[in-house]
C-alpha atoms as a PDB file:
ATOM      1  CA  UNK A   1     -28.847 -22.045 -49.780  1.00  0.00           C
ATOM      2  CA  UNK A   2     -26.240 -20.980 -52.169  1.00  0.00           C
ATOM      3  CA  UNK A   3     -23.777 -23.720 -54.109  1.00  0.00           C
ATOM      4  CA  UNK A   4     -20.800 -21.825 -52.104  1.00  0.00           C
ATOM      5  CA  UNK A   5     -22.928 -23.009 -48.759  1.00  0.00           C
ATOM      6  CA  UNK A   6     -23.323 -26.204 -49.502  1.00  0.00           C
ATOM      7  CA  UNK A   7     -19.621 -26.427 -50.703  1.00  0.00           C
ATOM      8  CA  UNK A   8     -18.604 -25.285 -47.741  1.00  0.00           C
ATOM      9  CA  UNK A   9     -20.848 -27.797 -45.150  1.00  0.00           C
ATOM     10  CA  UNK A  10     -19.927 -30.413 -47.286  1.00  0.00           C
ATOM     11  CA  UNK A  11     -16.308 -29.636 -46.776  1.00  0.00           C
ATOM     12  CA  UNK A  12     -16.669 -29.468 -43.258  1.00  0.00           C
ATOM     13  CA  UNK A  13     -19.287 -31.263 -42.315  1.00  0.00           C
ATOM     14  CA  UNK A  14     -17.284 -34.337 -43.488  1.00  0.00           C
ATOM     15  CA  UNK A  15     -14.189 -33.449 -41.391  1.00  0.00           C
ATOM     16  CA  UNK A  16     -16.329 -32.362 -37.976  1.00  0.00           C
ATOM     17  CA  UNK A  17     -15.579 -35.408 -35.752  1.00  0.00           C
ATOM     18  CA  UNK A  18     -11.893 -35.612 -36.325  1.00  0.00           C
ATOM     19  CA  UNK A  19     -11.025 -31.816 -36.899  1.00  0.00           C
ATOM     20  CA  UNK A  20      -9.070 -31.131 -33.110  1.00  0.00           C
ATOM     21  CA  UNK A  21      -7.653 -34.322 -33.383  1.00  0.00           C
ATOM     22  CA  UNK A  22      -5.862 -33.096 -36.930  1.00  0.00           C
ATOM     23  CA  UNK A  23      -4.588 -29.808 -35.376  1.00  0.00           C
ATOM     24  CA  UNK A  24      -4.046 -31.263 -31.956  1.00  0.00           C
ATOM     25  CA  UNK A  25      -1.512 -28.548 -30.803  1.00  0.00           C
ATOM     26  CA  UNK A  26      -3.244 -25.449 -32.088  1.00  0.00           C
ATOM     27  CA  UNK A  27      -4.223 -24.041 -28.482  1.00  0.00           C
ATOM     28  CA  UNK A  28      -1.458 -22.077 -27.829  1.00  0.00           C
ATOM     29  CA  UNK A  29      -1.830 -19.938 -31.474  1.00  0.00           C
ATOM     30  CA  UNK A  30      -4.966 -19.719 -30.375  1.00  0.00           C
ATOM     31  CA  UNK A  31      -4.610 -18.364 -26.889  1.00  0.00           C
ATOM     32  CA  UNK A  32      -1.732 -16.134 -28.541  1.00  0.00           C
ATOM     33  CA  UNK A  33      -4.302 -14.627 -31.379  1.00  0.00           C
ATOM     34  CA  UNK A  34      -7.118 -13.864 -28.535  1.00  0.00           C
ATOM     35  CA  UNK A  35      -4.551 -12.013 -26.009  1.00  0.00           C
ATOM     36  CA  UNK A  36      -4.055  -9.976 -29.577  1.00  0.00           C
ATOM     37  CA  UNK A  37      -7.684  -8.491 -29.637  1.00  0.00           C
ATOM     38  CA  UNK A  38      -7.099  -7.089 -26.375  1.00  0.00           C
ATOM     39  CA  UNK A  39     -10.287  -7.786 -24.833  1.00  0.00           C
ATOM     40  CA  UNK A  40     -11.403  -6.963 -21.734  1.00  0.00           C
ATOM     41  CA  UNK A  41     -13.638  -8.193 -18.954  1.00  0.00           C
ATOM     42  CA  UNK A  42     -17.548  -7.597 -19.697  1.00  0.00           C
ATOM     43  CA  UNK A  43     -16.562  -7.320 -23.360  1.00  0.00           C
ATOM     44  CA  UNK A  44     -19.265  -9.340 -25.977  1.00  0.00           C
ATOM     45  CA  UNK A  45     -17.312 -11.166 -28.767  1.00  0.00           C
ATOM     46  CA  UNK A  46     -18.389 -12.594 -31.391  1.00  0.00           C
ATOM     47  CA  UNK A  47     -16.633 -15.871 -32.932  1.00  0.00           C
ATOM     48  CA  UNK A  48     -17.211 -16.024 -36.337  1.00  0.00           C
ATOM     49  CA  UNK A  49     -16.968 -19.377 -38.032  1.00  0.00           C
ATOM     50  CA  UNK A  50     -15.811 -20.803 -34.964  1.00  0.00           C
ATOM     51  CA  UNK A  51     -15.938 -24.239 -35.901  1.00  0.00           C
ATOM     52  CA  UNK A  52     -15.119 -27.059 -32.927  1.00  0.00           C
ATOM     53  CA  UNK A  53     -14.933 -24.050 -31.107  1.00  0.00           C
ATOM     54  CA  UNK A  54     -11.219 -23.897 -30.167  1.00  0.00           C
ATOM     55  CA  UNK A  55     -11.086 -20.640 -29.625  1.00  0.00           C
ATOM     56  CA  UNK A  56     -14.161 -20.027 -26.862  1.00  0.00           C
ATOM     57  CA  UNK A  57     -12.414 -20.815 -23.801  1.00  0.00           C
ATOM     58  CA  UNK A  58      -9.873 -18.382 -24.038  1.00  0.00           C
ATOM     59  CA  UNK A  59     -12.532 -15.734 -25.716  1.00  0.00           C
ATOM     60  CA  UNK A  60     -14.512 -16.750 -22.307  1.00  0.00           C
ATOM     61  CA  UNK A  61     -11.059 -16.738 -20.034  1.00  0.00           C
ATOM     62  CA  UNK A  62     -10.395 -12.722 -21.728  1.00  0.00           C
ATOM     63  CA  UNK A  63     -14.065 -11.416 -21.332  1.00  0.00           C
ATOM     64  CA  UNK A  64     -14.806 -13.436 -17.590  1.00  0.00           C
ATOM     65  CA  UNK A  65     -18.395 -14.634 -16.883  1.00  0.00           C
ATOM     66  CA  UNK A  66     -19.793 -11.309 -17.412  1.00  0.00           C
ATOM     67  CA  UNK A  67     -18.702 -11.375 -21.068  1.00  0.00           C
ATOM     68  CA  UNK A  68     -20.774 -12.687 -24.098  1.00  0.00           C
ATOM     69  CA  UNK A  69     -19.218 -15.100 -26.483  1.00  0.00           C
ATOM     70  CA  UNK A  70     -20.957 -15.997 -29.443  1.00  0.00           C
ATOM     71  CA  UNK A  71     -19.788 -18.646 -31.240  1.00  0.00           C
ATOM     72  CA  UNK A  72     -21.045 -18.734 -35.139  1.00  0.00           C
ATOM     73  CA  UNK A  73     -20.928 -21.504 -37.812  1.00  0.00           C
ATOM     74  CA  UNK A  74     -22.708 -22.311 -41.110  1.00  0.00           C
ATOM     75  CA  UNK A  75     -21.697 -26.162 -40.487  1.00  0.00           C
ATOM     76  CA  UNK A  76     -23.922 -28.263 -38.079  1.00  0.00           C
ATOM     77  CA  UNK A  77     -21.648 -30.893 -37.506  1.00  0.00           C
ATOM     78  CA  UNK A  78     -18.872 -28.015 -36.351  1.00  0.00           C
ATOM     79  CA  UNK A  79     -21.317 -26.578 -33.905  1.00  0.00           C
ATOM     80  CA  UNK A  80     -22.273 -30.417 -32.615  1.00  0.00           C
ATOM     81  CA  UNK A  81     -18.631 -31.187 -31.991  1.00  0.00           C
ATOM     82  CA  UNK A  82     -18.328 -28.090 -30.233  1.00  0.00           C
ATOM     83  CA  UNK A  83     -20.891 -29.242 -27.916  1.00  0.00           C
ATOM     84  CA  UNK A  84     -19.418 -32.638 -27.595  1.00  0.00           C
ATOM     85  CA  UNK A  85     -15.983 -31.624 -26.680  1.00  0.00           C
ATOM     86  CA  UNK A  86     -17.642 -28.980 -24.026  1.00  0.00           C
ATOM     87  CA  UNK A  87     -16.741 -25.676 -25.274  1.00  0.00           C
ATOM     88  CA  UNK A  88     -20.560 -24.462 -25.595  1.00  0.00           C
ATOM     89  CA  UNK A  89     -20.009 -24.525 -22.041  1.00  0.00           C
ATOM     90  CA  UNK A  90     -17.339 -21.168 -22.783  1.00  0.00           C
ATOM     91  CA  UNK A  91     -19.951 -19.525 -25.389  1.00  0.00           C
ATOM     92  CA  UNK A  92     -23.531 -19.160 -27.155  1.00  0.00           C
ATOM     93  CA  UNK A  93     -23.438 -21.494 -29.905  1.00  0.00           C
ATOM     94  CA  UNK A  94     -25.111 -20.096 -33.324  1.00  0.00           C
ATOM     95  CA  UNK A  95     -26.216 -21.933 -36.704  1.00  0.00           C
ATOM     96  CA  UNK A  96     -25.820 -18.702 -38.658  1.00  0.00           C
ATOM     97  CA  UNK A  97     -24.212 -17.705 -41.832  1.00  0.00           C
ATOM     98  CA  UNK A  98     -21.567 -14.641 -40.974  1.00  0.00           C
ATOM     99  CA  UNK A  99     -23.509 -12.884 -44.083  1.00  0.00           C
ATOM    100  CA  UNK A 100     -25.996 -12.564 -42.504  1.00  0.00           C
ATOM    101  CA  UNK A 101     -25.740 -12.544 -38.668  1.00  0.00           C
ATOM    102  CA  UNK A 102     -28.575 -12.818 -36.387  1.00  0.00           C
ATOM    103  CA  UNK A 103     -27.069  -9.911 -33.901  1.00  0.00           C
ATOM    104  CA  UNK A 104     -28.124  -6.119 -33.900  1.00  0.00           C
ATOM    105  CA  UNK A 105     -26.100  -3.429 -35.146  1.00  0.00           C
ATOM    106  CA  UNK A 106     -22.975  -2.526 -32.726  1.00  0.00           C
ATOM    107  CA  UNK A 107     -23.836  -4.797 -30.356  1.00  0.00           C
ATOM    108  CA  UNK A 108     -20.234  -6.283 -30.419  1.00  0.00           C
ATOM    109  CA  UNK A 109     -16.820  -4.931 -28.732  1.00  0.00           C
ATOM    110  CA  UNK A 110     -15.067  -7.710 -31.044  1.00  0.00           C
ATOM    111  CA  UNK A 111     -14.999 -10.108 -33.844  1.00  0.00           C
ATOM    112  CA  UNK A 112     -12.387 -13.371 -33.848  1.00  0.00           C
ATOM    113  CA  UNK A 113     -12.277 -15.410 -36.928  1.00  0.00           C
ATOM    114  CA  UNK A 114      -9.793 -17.933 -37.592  1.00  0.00           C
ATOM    115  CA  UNK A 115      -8.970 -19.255 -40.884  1.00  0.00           C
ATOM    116  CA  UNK A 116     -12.536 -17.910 -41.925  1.00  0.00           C
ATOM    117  CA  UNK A 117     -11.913 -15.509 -44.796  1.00  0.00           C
ATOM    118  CA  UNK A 118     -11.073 -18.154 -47.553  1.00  0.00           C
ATOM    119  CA  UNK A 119     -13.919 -19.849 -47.208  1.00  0.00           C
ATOM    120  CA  UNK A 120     -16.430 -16.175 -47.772  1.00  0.00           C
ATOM    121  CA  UNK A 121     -18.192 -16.506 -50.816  1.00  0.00           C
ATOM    122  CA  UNK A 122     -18.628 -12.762 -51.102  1.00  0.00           C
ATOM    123  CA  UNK A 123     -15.297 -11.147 -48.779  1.00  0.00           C
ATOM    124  CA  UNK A 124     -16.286  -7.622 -48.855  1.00  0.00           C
ATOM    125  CA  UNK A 125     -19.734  -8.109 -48.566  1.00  0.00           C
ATOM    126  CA  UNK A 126     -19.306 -10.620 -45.310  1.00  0.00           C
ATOM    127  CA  UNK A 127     -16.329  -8.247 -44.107  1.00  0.00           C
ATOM    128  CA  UNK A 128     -19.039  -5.287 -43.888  1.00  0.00           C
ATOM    129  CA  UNK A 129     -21.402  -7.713 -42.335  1.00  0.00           C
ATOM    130  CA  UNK A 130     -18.732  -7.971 -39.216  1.00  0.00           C
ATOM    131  CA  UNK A 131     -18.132  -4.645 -39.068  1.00  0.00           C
ATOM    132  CA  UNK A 132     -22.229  -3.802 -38.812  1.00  0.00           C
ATOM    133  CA  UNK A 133     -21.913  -5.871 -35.292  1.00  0.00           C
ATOM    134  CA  UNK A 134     -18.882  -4.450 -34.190  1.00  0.00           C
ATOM    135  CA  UNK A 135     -19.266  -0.579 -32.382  1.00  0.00           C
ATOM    136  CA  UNK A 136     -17.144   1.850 -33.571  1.00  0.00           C
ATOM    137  CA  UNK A 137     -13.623   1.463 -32.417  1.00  0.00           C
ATOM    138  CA  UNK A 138     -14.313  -2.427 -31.852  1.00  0.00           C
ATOM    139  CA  UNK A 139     -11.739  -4.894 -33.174  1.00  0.00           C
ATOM    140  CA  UNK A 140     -11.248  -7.547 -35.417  1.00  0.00           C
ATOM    141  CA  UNK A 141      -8.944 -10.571 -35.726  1.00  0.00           C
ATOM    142  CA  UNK A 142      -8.534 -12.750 -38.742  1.00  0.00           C
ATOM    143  CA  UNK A 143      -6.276 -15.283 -37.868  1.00  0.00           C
ATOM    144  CA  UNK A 144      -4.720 -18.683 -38.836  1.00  0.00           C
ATOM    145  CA  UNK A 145      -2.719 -20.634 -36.699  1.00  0.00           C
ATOM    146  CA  UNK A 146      -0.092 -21.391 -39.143  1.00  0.00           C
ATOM    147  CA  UNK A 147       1.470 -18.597 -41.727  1.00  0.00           C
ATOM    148  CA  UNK A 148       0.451 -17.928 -45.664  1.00  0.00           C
ATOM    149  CA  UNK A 149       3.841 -19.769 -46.729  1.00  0.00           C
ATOM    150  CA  UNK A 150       3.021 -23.000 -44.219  1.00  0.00           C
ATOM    151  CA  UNK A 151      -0.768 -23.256 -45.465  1.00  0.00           C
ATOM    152  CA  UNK A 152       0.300 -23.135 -48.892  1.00  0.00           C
ATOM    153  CA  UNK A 153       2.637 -25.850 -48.472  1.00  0.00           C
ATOM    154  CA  UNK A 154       0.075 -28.082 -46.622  1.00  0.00           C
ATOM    155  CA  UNK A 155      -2.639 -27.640 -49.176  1.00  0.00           C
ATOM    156  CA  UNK A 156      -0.002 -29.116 -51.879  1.00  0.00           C
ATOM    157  CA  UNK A 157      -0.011 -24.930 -53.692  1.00  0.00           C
ATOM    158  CA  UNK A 158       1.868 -22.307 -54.656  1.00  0.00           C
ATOM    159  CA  UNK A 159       1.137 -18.957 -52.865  1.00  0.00           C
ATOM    160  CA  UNK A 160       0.408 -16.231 -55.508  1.00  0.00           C
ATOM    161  CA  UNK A 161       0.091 -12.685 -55.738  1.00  0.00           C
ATOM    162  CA  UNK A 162      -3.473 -12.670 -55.830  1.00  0.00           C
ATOM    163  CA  UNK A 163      -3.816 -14.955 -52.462  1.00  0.00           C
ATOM    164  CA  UNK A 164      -6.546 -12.936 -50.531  1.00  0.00           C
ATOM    165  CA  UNK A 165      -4.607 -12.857 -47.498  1.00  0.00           C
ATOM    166  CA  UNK A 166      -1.379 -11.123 -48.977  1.00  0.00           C
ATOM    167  CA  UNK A 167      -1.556  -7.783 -47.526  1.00  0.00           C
ATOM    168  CA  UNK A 168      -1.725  -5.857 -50.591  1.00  0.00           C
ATOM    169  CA  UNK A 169      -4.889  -7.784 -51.116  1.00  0.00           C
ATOM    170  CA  UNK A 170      -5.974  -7.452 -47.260  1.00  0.00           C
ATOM    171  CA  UNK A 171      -5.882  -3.927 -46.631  1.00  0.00           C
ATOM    172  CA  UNK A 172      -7.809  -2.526 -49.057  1.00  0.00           C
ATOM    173  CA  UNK A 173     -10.669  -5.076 -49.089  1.00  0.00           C
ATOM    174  CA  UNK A 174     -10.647  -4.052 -45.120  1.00  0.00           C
ATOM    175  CA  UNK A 175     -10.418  -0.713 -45.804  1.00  0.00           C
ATOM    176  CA  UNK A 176     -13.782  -0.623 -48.243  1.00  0.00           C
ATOM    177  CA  UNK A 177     -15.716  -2.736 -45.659  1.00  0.00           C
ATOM    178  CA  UNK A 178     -15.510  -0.455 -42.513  1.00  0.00           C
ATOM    179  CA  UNK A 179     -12.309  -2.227 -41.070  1.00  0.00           C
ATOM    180  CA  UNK A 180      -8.828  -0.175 -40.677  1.00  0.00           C
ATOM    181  CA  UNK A 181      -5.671  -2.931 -40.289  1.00  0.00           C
ATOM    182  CA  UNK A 182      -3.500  -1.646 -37.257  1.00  0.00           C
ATOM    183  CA  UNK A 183      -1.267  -5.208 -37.533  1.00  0.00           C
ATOM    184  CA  UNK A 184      -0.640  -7.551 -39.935  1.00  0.00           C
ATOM    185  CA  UNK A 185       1.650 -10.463 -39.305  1.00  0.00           C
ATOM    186  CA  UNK A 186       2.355 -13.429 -41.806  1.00  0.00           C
ATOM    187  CA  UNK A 187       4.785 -15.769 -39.956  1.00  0.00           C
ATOM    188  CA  UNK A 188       5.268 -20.079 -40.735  1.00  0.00           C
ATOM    189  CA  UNK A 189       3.839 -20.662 -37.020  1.00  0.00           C
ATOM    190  CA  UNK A 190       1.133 -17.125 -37.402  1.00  0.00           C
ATOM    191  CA  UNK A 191      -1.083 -15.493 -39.715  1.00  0.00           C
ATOM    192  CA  UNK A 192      -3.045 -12.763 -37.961  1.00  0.00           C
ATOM    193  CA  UNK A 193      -4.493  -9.207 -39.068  1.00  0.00           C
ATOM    194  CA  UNK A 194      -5.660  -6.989 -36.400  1.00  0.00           C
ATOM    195  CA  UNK A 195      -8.439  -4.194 -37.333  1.00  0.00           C
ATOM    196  CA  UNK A 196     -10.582  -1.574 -35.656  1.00  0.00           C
ATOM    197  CA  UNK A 197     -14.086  -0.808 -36.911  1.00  0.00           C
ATOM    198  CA  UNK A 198     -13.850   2.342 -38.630  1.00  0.00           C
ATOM    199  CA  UNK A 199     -16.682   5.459 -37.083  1.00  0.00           C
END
């Protein structure tokens, strides 16, 4: 396993069993950010570093019971307080590593990732490993429930011009890894880029 893995389980395997209750009132950016994908009943989705989870029920309430959600973390302790709060009840929990996904080639309609990209060792590489999953014409969603400016702010930093989710960063690294942005929107109470897998 790589240094960046273990930084990263460390990170959040440490912060598993309190993580909802710190961002109690996320739901609703949540629901908002899936109704964005524009999914559609039977659809398979794909959650990638889904964390506690938040985001399966409405990824299960958009695709109905004869969707598949996937739901895909690196961090065991995510995926167990998943299953303790219910939500692998909404979705197919995964221990997998989103550079490297355990899923063939266009099986997906859609990938959802919230607050994910930050924490990719290798963006374009992992970017291109989402878009492998995804058919042609499937969509993407990187999302955050609060905006660029509000994360800064909470993280005690300064935003700068080479933050990887400023859009002059975003689109191109999208563009070279199969993904064309069709919406980008960086609000204090939003952050969310929409994509479509490129043919």
């Amino acid at each position: 396993m790589s240094d960046d893995h273990t930084h990263v389980q460390e990170f959040f395997g440490s912060r598993a069993a309190d993580w909802d209750r710190r961002f109690p009132d996320d739901g609703p950016a949540y629901a908002a950010a899936v109704a964005r994908l524009g999914l559609r009943e039977g659809d398979r989705v794909l959650d990638a570093g889904c964390g506690t989870g938040r985001a399966l029920p409405p990824l299960r309430a958009a695709v109905g019971p004869s969707g598949l959600v996937v739901g895909a973390d690196l961090t065991p302790a995510m995926l167990q307080a998943a299953v303790r709060a219910g939500r692998d009840g909404d979705g197919r929990l995964v221990l997998a590593d989103v550079a490297a996904l355990p899923l063939r080639s266009r099986s997906l309609d859609a990938v959802f990732a919230a607050g994910l990209i930050a924490h990719l060792p290798d963006p374009a590489a992992d970017l291109r490993e989402l878009a492998r999953v995804v058919r042609p014409g499937g969509v993407l969603a990187l999302f955050h429930p609060v905006g660029r400016a509000a994360l800064a702010a909470r993280q005690g930093r300064r935003l700068t011009p080479d933050d990887l989710r400023a859009e002059h960063n975003l689109r191109p690294l999208l563009a070279g890894s199969g993904w064309e942005v069709t919406a980008y929107v960086d609000e204090d109470a939003r952050f969310l880029v929409r994509a479509t897998r490129a043919s």
